[in-house]
Protein backbone atom coordinates (compact mmCIF):
# COMPACT_ATOMS: atom_id res chain seq x y z
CA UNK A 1 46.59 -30.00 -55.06
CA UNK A 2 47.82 -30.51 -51.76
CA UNK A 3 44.56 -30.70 -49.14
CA UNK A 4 46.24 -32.97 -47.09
CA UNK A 5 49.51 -30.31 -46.32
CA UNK A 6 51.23 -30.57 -43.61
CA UNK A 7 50.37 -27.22 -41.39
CA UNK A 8 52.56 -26.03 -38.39
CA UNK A 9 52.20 -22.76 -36.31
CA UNK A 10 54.98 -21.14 -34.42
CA UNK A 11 54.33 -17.84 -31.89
CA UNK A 12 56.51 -15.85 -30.99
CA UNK A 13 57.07 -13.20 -28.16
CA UNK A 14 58.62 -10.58 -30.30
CA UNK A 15 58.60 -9.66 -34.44
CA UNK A 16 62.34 -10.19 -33.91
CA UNK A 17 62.16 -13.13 -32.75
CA UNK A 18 60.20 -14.05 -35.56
CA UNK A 19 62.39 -12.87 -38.08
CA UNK A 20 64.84 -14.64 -36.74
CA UNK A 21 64.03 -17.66 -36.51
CA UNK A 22 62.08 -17.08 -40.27
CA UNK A 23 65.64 -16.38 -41.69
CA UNK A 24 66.98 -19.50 -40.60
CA UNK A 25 63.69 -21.44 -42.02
CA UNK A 26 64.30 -19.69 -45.57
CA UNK A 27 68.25 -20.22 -45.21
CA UNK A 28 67.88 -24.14 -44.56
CA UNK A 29 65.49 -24.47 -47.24
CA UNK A 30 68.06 -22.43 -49.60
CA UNK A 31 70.95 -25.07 -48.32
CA UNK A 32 68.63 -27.61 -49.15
CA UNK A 33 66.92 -26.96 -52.54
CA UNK A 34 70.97 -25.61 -53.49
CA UNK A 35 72.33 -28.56 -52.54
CA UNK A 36 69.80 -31.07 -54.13
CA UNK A 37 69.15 -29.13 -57.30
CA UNK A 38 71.80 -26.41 -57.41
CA UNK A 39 69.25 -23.33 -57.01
CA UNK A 40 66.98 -22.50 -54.79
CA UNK A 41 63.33 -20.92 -56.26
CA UNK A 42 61.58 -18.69 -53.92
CA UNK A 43 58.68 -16.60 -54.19
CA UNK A 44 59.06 -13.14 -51.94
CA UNK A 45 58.14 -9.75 -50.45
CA UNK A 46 61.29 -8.81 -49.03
CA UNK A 47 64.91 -9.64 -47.85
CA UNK A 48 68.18 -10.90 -48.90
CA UNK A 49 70.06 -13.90 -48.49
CA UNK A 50 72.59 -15.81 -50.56
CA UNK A 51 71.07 -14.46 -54.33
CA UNK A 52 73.80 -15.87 -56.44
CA UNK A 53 71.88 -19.07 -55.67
CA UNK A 54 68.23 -17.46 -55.68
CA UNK A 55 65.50 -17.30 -58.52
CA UNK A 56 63.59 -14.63 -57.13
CA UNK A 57 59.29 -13.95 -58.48
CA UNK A 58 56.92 -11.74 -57.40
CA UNK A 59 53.76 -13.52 -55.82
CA UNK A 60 51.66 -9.98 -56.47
CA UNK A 61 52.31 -6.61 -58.07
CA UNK A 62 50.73 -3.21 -58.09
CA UNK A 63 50.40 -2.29 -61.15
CA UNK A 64 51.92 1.12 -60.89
CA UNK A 65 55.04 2.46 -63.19
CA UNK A 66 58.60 0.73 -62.23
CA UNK A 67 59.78 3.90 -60.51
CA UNK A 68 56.51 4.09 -58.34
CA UNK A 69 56.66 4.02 -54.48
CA UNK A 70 54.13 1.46 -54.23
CA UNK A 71 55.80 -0.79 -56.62
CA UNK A 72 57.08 -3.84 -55.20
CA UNK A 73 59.84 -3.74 -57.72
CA UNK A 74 60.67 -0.30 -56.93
CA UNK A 75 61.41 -1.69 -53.44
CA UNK A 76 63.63 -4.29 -54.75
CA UNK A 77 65.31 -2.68 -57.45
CA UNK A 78 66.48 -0.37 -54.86
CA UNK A 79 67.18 -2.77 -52.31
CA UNK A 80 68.76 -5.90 -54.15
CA UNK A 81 67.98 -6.25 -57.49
CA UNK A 82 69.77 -5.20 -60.95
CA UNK A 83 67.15 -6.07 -63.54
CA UNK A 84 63.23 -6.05 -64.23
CA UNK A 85 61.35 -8.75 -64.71
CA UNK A 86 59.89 -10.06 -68.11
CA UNK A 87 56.78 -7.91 -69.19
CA UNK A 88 55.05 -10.65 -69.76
CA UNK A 89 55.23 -12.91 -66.38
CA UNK A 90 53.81 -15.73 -67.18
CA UNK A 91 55.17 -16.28 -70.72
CA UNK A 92 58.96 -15.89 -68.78
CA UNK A 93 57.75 -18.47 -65.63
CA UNK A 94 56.50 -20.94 -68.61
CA UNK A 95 59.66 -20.72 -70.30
CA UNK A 96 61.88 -21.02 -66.57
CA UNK A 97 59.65 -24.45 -66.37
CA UNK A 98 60.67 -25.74 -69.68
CA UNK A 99 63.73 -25.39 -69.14
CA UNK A 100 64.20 -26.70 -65.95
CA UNK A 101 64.95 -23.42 -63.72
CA UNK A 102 61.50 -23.48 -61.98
CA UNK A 103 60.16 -27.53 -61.19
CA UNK A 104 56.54 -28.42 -62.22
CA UNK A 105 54.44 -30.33 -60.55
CA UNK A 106 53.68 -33.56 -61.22
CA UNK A 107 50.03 -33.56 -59.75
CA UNK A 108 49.19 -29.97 -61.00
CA UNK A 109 51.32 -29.17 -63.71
CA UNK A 110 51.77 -25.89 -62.37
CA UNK A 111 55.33 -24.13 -61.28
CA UNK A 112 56.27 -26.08 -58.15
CA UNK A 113 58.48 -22.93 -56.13
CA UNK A 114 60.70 -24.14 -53.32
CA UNK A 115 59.55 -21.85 -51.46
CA UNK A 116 56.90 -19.10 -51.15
CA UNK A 117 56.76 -16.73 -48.24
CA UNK A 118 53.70 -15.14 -47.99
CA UNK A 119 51.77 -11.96 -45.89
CA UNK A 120 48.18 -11.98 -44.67
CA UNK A 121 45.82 -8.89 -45.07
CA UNK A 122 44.00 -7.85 -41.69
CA UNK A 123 40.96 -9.09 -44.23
CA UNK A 124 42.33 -12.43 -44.58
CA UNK A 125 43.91 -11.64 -47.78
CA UNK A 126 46.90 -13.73 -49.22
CA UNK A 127 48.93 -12.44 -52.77
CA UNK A 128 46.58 -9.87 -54.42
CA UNK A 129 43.49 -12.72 -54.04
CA UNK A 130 40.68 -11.19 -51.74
CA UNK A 131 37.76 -12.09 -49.68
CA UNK A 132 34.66 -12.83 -52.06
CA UNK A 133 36.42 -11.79 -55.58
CA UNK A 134 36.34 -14.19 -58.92
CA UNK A 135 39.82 -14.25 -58.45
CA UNK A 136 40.10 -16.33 -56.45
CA UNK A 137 38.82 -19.43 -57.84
CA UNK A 138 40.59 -18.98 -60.95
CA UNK A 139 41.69 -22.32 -61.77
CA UNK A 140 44.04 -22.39 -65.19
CA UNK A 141 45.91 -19.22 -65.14
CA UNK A 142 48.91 -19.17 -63.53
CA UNK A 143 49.13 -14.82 -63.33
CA UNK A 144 46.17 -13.16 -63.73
CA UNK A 145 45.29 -9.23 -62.99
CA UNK A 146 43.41 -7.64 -60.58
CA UNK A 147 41.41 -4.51 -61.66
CA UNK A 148 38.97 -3.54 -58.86
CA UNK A 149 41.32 -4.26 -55.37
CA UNK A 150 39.37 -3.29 -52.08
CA UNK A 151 43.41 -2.20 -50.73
CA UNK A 152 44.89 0.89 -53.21
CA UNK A 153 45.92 0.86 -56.01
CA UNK A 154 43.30 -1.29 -57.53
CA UNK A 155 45.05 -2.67 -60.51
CA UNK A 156 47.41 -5.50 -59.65
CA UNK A 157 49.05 -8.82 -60.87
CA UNK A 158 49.02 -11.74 -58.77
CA UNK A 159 49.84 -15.62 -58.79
CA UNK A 160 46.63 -17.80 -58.81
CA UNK A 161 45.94 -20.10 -56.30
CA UNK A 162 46.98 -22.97 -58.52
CA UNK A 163 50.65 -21.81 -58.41
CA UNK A 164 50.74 -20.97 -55.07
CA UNK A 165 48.99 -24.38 -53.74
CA UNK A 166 51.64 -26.10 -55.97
CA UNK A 167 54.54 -25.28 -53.97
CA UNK A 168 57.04 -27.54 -51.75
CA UNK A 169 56.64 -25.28 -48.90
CA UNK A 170 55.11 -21.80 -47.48
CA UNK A 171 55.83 -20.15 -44.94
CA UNK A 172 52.74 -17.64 -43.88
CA UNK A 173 53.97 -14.93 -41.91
CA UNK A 174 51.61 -12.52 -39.63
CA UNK A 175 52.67 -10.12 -37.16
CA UNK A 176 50.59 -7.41 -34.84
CA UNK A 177 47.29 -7.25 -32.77
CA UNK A 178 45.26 -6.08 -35.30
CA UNK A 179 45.37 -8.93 -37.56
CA UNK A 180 44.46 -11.41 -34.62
CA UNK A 181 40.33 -11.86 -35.38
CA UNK A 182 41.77 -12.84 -38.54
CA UNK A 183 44.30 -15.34 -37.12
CA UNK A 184 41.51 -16.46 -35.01
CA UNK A 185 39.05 -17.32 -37.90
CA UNK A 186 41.87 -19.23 -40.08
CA UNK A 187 43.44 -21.53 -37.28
CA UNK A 188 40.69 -21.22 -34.53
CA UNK A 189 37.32 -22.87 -34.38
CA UNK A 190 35.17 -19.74 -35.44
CA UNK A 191 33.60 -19.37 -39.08
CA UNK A 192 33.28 -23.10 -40.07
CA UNK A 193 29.78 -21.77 -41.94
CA UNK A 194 31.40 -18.99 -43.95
CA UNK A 195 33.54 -18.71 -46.87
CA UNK A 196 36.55 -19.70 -46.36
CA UNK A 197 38.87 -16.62 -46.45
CA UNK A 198 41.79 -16.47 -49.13
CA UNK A 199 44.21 -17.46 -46.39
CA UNK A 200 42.16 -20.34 -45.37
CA UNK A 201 42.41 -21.62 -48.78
CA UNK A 202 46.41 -21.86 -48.95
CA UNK A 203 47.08 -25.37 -48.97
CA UNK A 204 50.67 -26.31 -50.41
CA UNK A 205 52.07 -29.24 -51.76
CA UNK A 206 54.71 -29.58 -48.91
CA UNK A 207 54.38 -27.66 -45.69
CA UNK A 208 52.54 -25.19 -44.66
CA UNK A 209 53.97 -23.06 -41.73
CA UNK A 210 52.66 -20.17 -40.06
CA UNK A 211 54.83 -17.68 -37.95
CA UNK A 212 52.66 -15.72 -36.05
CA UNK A 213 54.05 -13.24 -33.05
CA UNK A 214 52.00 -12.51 -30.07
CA UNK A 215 50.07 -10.09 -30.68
CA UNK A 216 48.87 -11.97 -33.89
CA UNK A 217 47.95 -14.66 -32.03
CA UNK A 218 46.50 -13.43 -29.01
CA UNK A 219 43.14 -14.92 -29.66
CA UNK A 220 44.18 -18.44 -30.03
């Protein structure tokens, strides 16, 4: 996998801004993907664009009941979304790969998403994979559970770092003052002799591009 991806970090002065300007990133990356391959793959926490050209996944889950209010699905069921996913995630992304919905990776042989647009934790978390856990050097799986998260509620499902390292491009998006140490640690040159954290260790096929605003990066 990718340790040579590209990396790019943009600031900006306002969360609006970002969005923005985030939008545009996902919607030229739908043109393109749509346009070369006639869908556009995308791994997400949030938002709408054009869907009749979207296959949308789930990078984490809580594992919680569907009609739960911290269930991602919840979220999207009631903002965008008419269906469930499979109950058994990985069997359904191995089955999109087959047959040609989601492309694999040629150096990995993992799903290769157009697109994934991550969060960061304010401990440096990425997906449901966190600082110090098993999890996340987990190198075959491509879904795996969670049963002991340090963030409530403790049992999740999350992509491995396998799948998410496999992808054409991610955009990592972090906004607010109290995430900057974080910031600091990842792109900065502080913590070279610790562990890397799980957002140090996302490292994509493609590119790699960080929107930050301000207040996130006010200790650059």
């Amino acid at each position: 996998m990718a340790a040579t991806a590209e990396k790019k970090v943009e600031v900006f002065d306002t969360e609006e801004d970002l969005a923005v300007s985030l939008a545009k990133y996902t919607a030229d990356l739908s043109d393109k993907f749509g346009k070369e391959r006639g869908s556009f793959t995308v791994v997400v926490s949030g938002g709408s664009l054009k869907w009749s050209k979207w296959h949308v996944f789930w990078v984490d889950e809580r594992v919680v009941p569907k009609d739960h209010d911290d269930s991602n699905y919840k979220l999207a069921f009631d903002l965008f979304l008419s269906q469930g996913a499979a109950d058994d995630y990985e069997t359904c992304l191995k089955h999109l790969v087959n047959s040609g919905v989601i492309a694999k990776s040629e150096a990995s042989g993992f799903p290769k998403f157009d697109l994934q647009l991550l969060g960061m934790g304010p401990d440096g978390h990425v997906a449901s994979l966190f600082p110090g856990h098993p999890l996340c050097k987990e190198s075959k799986k491509w879904v795996t559970h969670i049963l002991d998260s340090p963030k409530p509620p403790p049992e999740r499902i999350t992509f491995t770092f396998p799948v998410i390292n496999s992808s054409a491009n991610i955009a990592l998006v972090v906004c607010g003052g109290g995430k900057a140490d974080v910031v600091q640690r990842a792109l900065g040159n502080s913590g070279k002799n610790e562990e890397p954290l799980p957002c140090q260790l996302v490292s994509p096929e493609g590119e790699l591009k960080w929107f930050l605003d301000k207040a996130a990066a006010s200790k650059l």
